[in-house]
C-alpha atoms as a PDB file:
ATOM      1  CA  UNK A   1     -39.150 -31.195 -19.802  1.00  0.00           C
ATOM      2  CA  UNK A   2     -41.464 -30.584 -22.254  1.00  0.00           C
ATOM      3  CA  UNK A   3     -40.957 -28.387 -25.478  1.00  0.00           C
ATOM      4  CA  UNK A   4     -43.227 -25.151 -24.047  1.00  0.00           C
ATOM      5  CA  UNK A   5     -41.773 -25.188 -21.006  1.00  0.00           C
ATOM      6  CA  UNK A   6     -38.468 -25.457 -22.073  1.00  0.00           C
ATOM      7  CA  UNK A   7     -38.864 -22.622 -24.478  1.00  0.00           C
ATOM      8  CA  UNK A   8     -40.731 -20.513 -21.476  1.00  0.00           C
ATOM      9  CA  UNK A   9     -37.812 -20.451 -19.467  1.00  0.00           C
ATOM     10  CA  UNK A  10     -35.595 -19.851 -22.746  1.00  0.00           C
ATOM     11  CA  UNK A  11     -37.794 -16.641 -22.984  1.00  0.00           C
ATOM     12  CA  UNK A  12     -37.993 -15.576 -19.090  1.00  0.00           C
ATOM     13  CA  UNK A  13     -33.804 -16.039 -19.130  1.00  0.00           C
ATOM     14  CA  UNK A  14     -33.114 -14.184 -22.524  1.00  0.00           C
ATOM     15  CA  UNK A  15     -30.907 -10.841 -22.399  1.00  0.00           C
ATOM     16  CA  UNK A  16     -33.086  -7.825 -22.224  1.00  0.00           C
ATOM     17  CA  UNK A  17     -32.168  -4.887 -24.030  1.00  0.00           C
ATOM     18  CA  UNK A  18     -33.646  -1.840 -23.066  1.00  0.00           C
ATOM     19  CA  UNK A  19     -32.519   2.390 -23.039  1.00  0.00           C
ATOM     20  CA  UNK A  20     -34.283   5.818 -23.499  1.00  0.00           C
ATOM     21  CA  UNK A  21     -34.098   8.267 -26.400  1.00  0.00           C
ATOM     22  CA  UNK A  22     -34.289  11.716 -25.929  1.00  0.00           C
ATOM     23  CA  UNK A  23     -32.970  15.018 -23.651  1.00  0.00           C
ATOM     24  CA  UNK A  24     -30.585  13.213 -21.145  1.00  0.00           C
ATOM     25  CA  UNK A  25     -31.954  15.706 -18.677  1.00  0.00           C
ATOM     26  CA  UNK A  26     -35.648  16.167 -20.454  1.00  0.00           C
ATOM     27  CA  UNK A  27     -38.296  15.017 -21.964  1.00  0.00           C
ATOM     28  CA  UNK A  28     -37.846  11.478 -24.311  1.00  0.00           C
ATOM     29  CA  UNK A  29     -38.449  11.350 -27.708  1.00  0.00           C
ATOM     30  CA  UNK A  30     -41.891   9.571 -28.422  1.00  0.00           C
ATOM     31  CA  UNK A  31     -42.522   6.994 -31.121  1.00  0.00           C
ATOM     32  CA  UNK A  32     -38.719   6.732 -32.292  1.00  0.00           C
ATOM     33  CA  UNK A  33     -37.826   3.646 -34.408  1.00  0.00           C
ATOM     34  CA  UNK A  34     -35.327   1.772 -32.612  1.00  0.00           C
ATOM     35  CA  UNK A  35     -34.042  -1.641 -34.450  1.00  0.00           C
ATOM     36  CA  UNK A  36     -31.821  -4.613 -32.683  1.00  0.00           C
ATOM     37  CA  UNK A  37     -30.206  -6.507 -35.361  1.00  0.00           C
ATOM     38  CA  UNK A  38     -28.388  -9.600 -34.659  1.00  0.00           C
ATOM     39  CA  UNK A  39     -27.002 -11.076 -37.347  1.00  0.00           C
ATOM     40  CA  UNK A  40     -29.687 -12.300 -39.861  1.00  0.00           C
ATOM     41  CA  UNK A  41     -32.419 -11.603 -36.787  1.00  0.00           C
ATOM     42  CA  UNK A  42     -33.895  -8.046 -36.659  1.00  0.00           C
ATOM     43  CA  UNK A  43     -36.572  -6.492 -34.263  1.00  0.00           C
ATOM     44  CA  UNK A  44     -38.084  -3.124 -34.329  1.00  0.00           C
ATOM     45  CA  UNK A  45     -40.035  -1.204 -31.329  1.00  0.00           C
ATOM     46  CA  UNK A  46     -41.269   2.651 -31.479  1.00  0.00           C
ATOM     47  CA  UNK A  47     -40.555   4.116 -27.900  1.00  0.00           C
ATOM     48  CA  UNK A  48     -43.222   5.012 -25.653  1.00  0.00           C
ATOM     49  CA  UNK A  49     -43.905   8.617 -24.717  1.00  0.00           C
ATOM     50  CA  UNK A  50     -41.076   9.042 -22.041  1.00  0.00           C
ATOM     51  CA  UNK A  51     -38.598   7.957 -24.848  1.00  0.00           C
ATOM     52  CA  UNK A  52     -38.282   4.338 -23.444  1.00  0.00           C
ATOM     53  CA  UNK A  53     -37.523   0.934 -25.456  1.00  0.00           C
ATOM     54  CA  UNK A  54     -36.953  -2.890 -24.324  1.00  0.00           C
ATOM     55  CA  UNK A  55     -36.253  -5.842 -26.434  1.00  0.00           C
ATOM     56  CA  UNK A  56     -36.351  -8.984 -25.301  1.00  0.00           C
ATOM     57  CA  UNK A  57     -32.923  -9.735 -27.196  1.00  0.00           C
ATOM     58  CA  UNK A  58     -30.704 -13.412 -27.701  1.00  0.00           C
ATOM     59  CA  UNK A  59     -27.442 -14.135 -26.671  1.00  0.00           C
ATOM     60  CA  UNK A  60     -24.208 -12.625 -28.276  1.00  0.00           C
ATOM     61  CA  UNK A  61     -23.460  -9.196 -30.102  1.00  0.00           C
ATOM     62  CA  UNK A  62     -26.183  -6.502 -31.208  1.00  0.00           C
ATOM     63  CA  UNK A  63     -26.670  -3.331 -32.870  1.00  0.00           C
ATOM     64  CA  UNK A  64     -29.089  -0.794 -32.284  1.00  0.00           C
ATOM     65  CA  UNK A  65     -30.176   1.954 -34.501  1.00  0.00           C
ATOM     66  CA  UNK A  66     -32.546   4.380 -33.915  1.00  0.00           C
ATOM     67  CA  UNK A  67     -34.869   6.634 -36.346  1.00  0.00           C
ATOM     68  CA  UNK A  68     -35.757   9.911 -34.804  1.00  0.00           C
ATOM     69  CA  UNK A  69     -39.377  11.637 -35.210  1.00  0.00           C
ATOM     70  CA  UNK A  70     -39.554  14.593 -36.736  1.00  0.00           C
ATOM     71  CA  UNK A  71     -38.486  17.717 -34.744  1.00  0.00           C
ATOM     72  CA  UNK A  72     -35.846  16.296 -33.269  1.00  0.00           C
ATOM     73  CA  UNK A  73     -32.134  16.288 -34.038  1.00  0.00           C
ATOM     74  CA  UNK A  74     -29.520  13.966 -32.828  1.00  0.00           C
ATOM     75  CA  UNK A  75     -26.564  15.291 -29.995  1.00  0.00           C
ATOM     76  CA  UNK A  76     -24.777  12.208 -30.995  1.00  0.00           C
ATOM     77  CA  UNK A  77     -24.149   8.670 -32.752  1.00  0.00           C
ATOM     78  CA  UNK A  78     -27.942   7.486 -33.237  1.00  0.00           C
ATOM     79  CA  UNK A  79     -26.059   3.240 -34.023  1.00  0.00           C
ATOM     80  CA  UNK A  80     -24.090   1.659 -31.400  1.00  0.00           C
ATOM     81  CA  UNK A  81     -22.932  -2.010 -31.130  1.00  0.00           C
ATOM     82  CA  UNK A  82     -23.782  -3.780 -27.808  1.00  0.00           C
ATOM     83  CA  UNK A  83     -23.126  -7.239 -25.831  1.00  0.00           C
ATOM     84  CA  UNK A  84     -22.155  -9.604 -26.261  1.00  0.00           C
ATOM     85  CA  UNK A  85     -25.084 -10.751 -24.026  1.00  0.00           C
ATOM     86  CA  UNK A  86     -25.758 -13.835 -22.313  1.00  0.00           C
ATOM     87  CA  UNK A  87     -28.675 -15.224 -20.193  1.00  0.00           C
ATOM     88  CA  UNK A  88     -29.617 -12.660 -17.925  1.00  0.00           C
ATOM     89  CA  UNK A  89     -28.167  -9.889 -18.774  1.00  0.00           C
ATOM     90  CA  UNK A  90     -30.189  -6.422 -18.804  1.00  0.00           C
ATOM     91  CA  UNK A  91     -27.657  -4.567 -21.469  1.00  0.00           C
ATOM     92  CA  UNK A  92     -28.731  -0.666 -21.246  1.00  0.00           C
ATOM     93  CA  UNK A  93     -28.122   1.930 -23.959  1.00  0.00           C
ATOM     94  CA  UNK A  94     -29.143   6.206 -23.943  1.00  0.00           C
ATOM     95  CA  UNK A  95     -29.251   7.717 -27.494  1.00  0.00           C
ATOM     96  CA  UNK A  96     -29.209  11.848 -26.749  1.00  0.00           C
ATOM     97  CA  UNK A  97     -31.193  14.156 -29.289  1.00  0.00           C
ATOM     98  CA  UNK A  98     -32.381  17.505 -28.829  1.00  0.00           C
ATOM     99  CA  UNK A  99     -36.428  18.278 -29.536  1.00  0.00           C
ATOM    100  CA  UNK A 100     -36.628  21.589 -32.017  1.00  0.00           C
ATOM    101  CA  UNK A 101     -38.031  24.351 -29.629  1.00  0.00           C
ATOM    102  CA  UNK A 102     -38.972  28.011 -30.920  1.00  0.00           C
ATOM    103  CA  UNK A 103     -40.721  30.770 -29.190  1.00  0.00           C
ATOM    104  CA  UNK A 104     -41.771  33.621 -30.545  1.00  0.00           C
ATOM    105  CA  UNK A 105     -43.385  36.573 -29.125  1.00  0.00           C
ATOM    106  CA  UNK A 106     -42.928  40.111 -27.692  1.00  0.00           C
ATOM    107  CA  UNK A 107     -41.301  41.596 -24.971  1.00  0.00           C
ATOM    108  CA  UNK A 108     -43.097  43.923 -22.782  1.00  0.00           C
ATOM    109  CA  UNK A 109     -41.607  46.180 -20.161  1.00  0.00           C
ATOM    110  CA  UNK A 110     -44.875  47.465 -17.805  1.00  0.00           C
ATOM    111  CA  UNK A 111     -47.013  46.406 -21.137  1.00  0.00           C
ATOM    112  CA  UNK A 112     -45.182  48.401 -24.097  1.00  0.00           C
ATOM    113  CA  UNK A 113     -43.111  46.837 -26.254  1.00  0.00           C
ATOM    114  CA  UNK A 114     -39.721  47.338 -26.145  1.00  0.00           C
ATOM    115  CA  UNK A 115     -37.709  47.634 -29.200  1.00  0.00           C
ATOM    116  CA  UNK A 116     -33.846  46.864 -30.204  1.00  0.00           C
ATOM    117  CA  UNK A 117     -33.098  44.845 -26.881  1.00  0.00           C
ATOM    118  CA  UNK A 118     -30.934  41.941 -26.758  1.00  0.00           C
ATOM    119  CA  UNK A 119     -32.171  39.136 -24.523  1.00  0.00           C
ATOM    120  CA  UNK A 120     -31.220  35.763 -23.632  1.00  0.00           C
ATOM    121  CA  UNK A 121     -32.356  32.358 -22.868  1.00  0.00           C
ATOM    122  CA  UNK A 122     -30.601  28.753 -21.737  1.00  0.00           C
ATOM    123  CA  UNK A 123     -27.845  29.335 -24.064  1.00  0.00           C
ATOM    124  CA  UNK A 124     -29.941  31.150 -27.146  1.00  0.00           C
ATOM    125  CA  UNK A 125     -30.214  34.124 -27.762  1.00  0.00           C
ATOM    126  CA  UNK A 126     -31.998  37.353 -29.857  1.00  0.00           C
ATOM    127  CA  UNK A 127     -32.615  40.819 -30.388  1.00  0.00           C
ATOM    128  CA  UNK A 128     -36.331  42.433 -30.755  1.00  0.00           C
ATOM    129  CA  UNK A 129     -37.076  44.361 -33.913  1.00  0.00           C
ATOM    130  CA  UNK A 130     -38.804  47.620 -33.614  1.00  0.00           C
ATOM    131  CA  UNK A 131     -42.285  46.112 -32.432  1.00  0.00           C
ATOM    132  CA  UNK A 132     -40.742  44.227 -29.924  1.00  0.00           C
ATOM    133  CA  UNK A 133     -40.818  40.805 -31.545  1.00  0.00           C
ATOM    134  CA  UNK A 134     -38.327  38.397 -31.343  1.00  0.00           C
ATOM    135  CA  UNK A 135     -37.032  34.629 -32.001  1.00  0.00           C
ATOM    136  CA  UNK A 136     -35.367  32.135 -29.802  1.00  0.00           C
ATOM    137  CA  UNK A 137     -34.646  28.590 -30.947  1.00  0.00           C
ATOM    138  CA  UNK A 138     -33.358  25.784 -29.131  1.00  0.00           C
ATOM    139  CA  UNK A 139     -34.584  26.160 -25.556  1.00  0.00           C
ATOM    140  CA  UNK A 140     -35.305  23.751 -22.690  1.00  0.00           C
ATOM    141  CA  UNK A 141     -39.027  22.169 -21.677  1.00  0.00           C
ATOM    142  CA  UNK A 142     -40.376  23.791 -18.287  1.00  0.00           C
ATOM    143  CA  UNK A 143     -39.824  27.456 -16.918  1.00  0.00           C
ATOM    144  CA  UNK A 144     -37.500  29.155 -18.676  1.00  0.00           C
ATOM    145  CA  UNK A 145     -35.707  32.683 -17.562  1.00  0.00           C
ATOM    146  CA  UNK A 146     -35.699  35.302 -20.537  1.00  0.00           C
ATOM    147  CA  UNK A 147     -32.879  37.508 -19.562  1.00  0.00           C
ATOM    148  CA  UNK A 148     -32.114  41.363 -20.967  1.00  0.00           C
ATOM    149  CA  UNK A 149     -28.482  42.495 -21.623  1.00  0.00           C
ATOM    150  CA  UNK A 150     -29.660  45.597 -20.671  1.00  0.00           C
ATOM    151  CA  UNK A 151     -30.666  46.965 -18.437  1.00  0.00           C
ATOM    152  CA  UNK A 152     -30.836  43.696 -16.031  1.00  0.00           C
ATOM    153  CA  UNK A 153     -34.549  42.394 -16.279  1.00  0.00           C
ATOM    154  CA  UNK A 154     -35.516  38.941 -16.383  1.00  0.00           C
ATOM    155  CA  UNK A 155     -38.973  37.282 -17.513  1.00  0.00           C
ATOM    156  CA  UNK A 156     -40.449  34.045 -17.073  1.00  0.00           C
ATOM    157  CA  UNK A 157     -42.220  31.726 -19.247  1.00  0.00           C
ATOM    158  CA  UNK A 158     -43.330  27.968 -19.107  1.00  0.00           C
ATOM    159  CA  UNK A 159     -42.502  26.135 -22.262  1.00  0.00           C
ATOM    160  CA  UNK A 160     -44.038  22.203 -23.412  1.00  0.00           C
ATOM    161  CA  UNK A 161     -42.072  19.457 -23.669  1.00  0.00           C
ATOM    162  CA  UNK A 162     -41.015  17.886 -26.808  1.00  0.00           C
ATOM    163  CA  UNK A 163     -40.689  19.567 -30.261  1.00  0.00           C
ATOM    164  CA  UNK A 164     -42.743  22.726 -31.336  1.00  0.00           C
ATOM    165  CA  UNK A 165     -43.401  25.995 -32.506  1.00  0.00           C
ATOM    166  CA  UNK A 166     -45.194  28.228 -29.424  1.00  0.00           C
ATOM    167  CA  UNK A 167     -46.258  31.986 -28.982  1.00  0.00           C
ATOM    168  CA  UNK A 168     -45.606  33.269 -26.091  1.00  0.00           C
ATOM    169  CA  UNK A 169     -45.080  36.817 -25.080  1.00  0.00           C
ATOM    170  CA  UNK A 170     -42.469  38.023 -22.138  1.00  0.00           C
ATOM    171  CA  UNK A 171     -43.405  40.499 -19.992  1.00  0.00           C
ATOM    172  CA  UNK A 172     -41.081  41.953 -17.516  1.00  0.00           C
ATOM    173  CA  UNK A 173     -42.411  44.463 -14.940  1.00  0.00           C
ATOM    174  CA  UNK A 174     -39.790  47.111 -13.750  1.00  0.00           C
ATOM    175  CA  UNK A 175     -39.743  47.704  -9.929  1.00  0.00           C
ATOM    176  CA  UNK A 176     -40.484  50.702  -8.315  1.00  0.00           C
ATOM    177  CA  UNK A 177     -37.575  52.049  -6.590  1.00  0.00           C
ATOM    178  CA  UNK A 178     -39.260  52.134  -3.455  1.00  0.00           C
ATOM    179  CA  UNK A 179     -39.153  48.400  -3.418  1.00  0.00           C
ATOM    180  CA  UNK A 180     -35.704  48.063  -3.640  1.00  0.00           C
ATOM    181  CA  UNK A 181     -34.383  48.545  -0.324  1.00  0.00           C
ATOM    182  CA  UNK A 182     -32.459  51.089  -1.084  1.00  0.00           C
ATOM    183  CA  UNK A 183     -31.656  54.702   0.647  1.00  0.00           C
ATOM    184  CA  UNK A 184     -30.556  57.696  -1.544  1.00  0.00           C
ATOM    185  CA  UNK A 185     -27.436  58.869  -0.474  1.00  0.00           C
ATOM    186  CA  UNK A 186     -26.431  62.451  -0.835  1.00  0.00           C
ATOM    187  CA  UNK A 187     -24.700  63.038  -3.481  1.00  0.00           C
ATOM    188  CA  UNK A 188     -25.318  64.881  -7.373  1.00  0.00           C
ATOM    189  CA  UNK A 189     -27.228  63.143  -9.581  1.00  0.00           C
ATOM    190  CA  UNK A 190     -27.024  62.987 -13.486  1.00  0.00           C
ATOM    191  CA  UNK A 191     -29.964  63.716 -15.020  1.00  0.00           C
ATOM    192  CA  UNK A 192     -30.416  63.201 -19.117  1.00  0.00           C
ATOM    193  CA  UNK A 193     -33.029  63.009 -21.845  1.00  0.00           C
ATOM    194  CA  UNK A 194     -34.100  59.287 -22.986  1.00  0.00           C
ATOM    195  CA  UNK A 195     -33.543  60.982 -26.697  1.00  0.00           C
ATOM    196  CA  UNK A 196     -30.366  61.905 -25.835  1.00  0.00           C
ATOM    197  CA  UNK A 197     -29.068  58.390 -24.715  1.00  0.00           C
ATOM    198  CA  UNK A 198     -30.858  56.513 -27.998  1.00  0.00           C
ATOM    199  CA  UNK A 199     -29.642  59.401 -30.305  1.00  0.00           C
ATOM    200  CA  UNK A 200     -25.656  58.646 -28.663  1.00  0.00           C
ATOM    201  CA  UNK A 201     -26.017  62.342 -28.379  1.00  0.00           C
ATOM    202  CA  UNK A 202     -22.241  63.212 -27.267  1.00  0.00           C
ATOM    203  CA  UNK A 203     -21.990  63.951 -23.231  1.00  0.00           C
ATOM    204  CA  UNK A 204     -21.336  67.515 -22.281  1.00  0.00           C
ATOM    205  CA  UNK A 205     -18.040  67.990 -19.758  1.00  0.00           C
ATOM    206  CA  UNK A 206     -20.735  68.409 -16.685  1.00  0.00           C
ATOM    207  CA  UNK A 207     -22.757  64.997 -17.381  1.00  0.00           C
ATOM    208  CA  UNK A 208     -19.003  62.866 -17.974  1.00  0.00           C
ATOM    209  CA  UNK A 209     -18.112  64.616 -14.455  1.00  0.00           C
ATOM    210  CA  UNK A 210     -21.198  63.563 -12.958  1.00  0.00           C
ATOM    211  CA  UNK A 211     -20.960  59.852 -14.094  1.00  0.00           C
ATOM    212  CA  UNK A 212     -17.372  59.796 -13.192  1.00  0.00           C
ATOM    213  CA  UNK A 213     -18.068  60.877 -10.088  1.00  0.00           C
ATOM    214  CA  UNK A 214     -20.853  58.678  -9.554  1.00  0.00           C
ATOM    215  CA  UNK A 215     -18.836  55.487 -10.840  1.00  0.00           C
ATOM    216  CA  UNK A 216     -16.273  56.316  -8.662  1.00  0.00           C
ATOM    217  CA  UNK A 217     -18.480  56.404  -5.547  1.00  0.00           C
ATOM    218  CA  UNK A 218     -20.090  52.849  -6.328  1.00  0.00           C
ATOM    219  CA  UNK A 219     -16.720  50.827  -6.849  1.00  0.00           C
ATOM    220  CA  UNK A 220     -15.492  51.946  -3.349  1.00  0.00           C
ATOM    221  CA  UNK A 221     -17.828  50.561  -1.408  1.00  0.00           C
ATOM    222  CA  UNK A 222     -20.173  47.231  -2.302  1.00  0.00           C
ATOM    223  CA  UNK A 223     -23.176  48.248  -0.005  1.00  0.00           C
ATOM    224  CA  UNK A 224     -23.749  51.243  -3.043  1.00  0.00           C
ATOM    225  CA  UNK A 225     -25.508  50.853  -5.880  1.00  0.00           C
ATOM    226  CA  UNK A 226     -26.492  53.085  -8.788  1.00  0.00           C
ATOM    227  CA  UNK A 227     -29.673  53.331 -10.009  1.00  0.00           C
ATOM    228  CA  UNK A 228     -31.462  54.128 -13.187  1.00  0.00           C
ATOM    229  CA  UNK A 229     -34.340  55.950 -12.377  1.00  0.00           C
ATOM    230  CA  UNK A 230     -37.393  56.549 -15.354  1.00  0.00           C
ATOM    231  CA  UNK A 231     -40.560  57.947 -14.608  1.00  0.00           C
ATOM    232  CA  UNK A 232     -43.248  55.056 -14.422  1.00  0.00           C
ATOM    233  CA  UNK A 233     -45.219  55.745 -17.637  1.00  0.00           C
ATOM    234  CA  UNK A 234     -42.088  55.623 -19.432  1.00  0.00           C
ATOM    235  CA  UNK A 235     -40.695  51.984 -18.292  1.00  0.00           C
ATOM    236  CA  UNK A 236     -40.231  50.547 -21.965  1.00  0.00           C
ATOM    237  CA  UNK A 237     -38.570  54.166 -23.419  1.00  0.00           C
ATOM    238  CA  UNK A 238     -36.935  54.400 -20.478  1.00  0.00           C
ATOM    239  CA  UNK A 239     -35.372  50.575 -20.191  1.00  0.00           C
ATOM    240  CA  UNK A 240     -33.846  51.441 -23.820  1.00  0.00           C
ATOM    241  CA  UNK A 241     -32.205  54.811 -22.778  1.00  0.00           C
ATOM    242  CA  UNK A 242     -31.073  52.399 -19.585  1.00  0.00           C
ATOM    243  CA  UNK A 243     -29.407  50.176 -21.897  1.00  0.00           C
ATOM    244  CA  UNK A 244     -26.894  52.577 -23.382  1.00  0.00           C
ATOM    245  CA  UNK A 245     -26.455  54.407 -19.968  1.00  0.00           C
ATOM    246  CA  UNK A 246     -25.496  50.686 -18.450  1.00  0.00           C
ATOM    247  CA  UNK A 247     -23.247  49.829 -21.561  1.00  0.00           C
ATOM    248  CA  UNK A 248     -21.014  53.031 -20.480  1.00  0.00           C
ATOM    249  CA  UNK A 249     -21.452  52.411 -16.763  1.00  0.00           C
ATOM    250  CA  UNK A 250     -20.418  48.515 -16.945  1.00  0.00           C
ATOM    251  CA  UNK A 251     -17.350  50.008 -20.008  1.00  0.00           C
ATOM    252  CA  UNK A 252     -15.399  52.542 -19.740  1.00  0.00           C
ATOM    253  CA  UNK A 253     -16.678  53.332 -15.804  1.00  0.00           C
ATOM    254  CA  UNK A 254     -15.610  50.406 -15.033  1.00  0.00           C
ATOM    255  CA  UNK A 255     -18.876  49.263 -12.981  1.00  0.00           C
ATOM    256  CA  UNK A 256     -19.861  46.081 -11.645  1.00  0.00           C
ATOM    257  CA  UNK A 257     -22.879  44.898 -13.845  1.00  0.00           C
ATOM    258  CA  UNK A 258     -24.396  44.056 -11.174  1.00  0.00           C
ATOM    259  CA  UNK A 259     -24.158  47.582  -8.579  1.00  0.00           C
ATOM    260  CA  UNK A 260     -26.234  48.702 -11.694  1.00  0.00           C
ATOM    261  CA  UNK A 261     -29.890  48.736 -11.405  1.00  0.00           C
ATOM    262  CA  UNK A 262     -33.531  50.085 -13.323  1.00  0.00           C
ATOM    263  CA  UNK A 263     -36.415  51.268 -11.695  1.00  0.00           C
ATOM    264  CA  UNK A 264     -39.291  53.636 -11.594  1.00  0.00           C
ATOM    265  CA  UNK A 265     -40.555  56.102  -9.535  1.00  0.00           C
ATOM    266  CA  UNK A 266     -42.823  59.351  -9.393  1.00  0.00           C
ATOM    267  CA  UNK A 267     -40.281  62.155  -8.636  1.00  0.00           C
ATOM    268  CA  UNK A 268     -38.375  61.932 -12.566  1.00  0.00           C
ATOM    269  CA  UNK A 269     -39.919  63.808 -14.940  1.00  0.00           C
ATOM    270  CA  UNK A 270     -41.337  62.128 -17.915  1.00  0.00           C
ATOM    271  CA  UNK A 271     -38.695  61.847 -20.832  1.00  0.00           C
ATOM    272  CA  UNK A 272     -35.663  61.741 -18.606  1.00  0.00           C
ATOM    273  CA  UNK A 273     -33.459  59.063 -17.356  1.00  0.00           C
ATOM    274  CA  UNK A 274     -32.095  59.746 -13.910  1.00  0.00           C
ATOM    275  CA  UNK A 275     -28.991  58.136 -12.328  1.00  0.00           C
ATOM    276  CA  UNK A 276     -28.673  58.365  -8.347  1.00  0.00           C
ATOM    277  CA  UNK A 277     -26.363  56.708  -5.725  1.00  0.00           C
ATOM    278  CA  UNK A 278     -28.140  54.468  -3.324  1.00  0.00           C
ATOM    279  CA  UNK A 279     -26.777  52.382  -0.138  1.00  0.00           C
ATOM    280  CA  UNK A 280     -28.516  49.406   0.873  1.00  0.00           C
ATOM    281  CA  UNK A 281     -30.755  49.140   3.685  1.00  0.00           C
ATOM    282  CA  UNK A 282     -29.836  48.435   7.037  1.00  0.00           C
ATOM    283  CA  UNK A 283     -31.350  45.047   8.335  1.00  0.00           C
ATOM    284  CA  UNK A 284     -33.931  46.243  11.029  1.00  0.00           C
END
């Protein structure tokens, strides 16, 4: 057998050593430094742009070390010892790190900013300042679901994979209570001025009967829901009014968080948040 072919079939029967760096879920880490040392020998690969890396190792015991790019962090060891390996083998190794995400943006209600609401996103989380700008750091490639606290709204946006710094502004349209499927059911409703909810103006005796009343009504029976109820040109004003009304409706009423809805609609006058007991619709 002659020397080349000898040392061709060497080659085509040498371990292979091969893994992925990156999200274990998500996108891979591009252009990492990964290094296979074996004793005096050492070889060095970047990974490709889905994170992936193959050596074409020798026999016995190896470790592998691996240099993340920048804007990315590691979620665990980033050196590990593997093999031994022998002739054949295809030895396999994942190194998890995390790619440094930020948004930043506004959130809109119906277009307007809306100020001092606490939102939510895969795990992170943030307030918006008075403008309606906020921060959130750490959040997953692809469509992502910005949540509000309160009152329960949700946004979508569609972030890049990898590492990176993006704009992106939220808006979250409030539905119109006429798309809701809901019936009004006859009972009093508590009316109240959007000032006086973001003032914490104290509740008269009339308004704490009202919502007690109201409260009570919902938790007996889980076809009812309450309902916020701004008028339409006031959708940002009126989500922030919504958000103290639904911190006291989900408290000390004792409401399910989610038998409490926001919505708009033409019969509330401007500047007022209204709070009505609806029943779900009847399938037809």
């Amino acid at each position: 057998m002659s020397v080349l072919l000898a040392a061709l079939l060497a080659a085509v029967s040498a371990p292979i050593v091969e893994g992925r760096v990156g999200e274990p879920s998500g996108s891979g880490a591009a252009w990492a430094q990964v290094t296979l040392a074996q004793g005096e020998r050492t070889q060095v690969v970047r990974t490709g742009t889905d994170g992936r890396f193959r050596f074409r190792a020798f026999e016995g015991d190896a470790t592998l070390t691996v240099r993340l790019p920048q804007g990315w962090t590691a979620s665990g060891p980033l050196s590990r010892g593997i093999g031994p390996a022998f002739r054949g083998d295809v030895l396999r190794a994942e190194f998890a790190a995390t790619p440094r995400r930020v948004m930043h943006g506004r959130l809109l209600v119906n277009g307007a900013p809306l100020a001092d609401a606490q939102l939510s996103a895969a795990g992170a989380s943030a307030s918006t300042d008075a403008h309606g700008l906020f921060r959130l750091e750490g959040l997953p490639a692809g469509l992502v679901e910005i949540k509000l606290a309160a009152p329960s709204l949700a946004g979508r946006v569609e972030l890049p994979a990898g590492p990176g710094e993006v704009s992106r502004d939220v808006s979250i349209v409030v539905p119109d209570l006429a798309a809701l499927r809901l019936e009004r059911v006859p009972q009093g409703t508590v009316a109240r001025s959007e000032t006086d909810w973001l003032t914490s103006k104290p509740l008269t005796r009339s308004e704490v009967a009202g919502l007690e009343h109201l409260s009570a009504l919902v938790v007996l029976d889980p076809a009812f829901r309450l309902v916020m109820v701004a008028a339409k040109p006031d959708a940002a004003r009126g989500a922030r009014a919504a958000s103290v009304l639904q911190r006291y409706l989900t408290g000390p009423a004792l409401v399910p968080r989610e038998r409490v809805l926001f919505a708009v609609a033409d019969f509330v006058t401007p500047g007022r948040l209204q709070l009505i007991l609806t029943r779900q619709q009847e399938p037809r």
